[in-house]
C-alpha atoms as a PDB file:
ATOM      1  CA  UNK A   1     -12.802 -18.067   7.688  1.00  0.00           C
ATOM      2  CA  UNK A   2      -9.273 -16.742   8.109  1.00  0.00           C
ATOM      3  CA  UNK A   3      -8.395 -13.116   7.333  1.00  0.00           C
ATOM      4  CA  UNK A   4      -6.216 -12.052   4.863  1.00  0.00           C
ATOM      5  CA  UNK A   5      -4.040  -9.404   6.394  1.00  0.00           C
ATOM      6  CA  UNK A   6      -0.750  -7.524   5.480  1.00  0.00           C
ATOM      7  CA  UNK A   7       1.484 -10.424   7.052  1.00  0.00           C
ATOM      8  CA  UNK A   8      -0.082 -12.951   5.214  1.00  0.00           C
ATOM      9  CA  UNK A   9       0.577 -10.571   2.305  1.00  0.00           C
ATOM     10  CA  UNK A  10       3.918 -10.023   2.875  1.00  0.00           C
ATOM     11  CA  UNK A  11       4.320 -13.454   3.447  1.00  0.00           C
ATOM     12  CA  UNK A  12       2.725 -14.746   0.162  1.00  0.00           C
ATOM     13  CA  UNK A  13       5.266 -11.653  -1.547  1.00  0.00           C
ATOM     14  CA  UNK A  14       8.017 -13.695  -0.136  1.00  0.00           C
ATOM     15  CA  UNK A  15       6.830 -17.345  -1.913  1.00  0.00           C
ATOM     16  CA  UNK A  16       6.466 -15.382  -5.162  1.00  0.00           C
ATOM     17  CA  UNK A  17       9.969 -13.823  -5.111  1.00  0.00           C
ATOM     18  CA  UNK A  18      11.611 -16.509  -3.980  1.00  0.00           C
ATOM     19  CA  UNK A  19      10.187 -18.298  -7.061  1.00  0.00           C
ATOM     20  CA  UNK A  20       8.092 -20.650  -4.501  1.00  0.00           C
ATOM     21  CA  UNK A  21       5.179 -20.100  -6.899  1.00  0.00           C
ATOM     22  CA  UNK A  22       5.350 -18.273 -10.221  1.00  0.00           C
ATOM     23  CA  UNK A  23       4.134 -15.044 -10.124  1.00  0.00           C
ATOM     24  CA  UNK A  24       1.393 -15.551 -12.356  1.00  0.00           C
ATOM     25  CA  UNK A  25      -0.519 -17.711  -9.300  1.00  0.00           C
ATOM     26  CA  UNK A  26      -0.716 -15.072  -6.252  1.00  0.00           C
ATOM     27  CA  UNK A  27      -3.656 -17.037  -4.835  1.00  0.00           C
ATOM     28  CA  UNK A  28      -1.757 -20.132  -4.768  1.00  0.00           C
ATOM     29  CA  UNK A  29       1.018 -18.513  -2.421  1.00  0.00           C
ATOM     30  CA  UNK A  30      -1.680 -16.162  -0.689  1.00  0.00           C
ATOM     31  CA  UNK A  31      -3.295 -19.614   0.417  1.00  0.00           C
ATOM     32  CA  UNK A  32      -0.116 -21.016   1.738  1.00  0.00           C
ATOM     33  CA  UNK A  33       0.813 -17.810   3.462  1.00  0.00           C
ATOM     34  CA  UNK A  34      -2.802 -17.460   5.426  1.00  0.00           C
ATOM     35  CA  UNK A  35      -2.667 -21.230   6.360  1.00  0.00           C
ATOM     36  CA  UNK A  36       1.589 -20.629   7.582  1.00  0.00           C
ATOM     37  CA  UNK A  37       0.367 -17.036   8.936  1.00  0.00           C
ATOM     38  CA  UNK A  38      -2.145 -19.079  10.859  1.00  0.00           C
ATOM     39  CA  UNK A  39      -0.956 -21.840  11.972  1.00  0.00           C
ATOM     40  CA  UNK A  40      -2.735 -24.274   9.827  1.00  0.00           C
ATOM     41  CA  UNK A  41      -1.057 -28.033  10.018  1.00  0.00           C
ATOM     42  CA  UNK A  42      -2.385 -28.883   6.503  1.00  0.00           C
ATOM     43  CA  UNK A  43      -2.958 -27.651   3.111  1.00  0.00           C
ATOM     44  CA  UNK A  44      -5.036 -30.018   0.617  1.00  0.00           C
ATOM     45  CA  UNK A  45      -5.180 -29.450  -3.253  1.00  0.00           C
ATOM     46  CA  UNK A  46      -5.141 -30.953  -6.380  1.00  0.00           C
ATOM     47  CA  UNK A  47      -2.762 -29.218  -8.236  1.00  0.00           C
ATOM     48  CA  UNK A  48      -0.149 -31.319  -8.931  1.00  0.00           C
ATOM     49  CA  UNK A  49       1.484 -28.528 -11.417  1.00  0.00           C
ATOM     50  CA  UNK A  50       2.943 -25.732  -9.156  1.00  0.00           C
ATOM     51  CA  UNK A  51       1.681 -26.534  -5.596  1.00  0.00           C
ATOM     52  CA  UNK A  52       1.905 -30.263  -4.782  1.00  0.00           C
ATOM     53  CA  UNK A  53       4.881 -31.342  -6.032  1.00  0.00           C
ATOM     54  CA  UNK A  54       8.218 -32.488  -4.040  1.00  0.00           C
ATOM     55  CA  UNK A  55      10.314 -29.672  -6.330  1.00  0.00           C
ATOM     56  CA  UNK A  56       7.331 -26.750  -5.114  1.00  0.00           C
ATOM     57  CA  UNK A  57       6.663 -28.178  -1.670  1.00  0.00           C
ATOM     58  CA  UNK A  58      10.808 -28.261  -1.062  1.00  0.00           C
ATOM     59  CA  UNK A  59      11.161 -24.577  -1.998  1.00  0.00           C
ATOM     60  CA  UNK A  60       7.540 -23.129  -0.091  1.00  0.00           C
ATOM     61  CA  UNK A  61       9.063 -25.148   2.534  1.00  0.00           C
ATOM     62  CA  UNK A  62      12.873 -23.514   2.537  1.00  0.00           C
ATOM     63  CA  UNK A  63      10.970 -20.031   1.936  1.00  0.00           C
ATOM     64  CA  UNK A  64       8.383 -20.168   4.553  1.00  0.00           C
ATOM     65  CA  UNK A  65      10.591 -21.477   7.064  1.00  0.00           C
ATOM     66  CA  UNK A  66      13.366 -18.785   6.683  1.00  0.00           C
ATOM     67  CA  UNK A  67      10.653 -15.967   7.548  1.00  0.00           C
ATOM     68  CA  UNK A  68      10.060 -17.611  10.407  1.00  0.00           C
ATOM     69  CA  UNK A  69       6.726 -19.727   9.838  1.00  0.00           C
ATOM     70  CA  UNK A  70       5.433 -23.474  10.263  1.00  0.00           C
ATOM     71  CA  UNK A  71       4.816 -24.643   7.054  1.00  0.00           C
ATOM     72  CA  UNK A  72       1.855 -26.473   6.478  1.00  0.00           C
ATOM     73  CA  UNK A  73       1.957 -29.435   4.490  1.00  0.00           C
ATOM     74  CA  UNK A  74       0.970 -29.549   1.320  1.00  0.00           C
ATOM     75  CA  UNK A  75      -0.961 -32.844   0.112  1.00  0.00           C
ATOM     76  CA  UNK A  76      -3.374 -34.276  -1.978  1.00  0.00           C
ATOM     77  CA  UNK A  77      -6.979 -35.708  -0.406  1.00  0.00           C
ATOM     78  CA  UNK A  78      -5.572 -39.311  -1.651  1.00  0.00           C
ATOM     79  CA  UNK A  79      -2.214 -38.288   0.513  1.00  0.00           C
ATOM     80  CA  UNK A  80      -3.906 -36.536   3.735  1.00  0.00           C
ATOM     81  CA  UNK A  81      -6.212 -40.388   3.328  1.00  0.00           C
ATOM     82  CA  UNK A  82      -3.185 -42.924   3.512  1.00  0.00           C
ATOM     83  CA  UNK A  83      -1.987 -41.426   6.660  1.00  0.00           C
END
């Protein structure tokens, strides 16, 4: 379990504003931020809508990286598999 604290807050405030993820899915850029905040490599999901997608992974990417975090990568079980 990996704790939600006020970085990986601030963090996930960052993805939203920078229109990483819409506003409407804090969770979805909470759970990036904890895994960046952490140092987690990887990231799985299914959703293909606002998460895993090369437009959504590009800007959590760009956003992540210029507040100074590792991002993880973002990836479907099928895509984590082929590696």
């Amino acid at each position: 379990m990996l704790d939600i604290d006020d970085e990986a807050r601030s963090l996930a405030e960052c993805i939203i504003t920078g229109k990483g993820i819409p506003a409407n899915y804090p969770e979805d850029a909470l759970h990036i931020a904890v895994a960046a905040v952490n140092h987690i490599d990887v990231v799985m999901t299914w959703n293909f809508a606002h998460l895993n997608n090369p437009f959504t992974r590009r800007a959590i990417r760009r956003i992540v990286e210029n507040e100074g975090y590792v991002c993880p990568e973002i990836c479907s079980p099928d895509e984590l598999l082929e590696v």
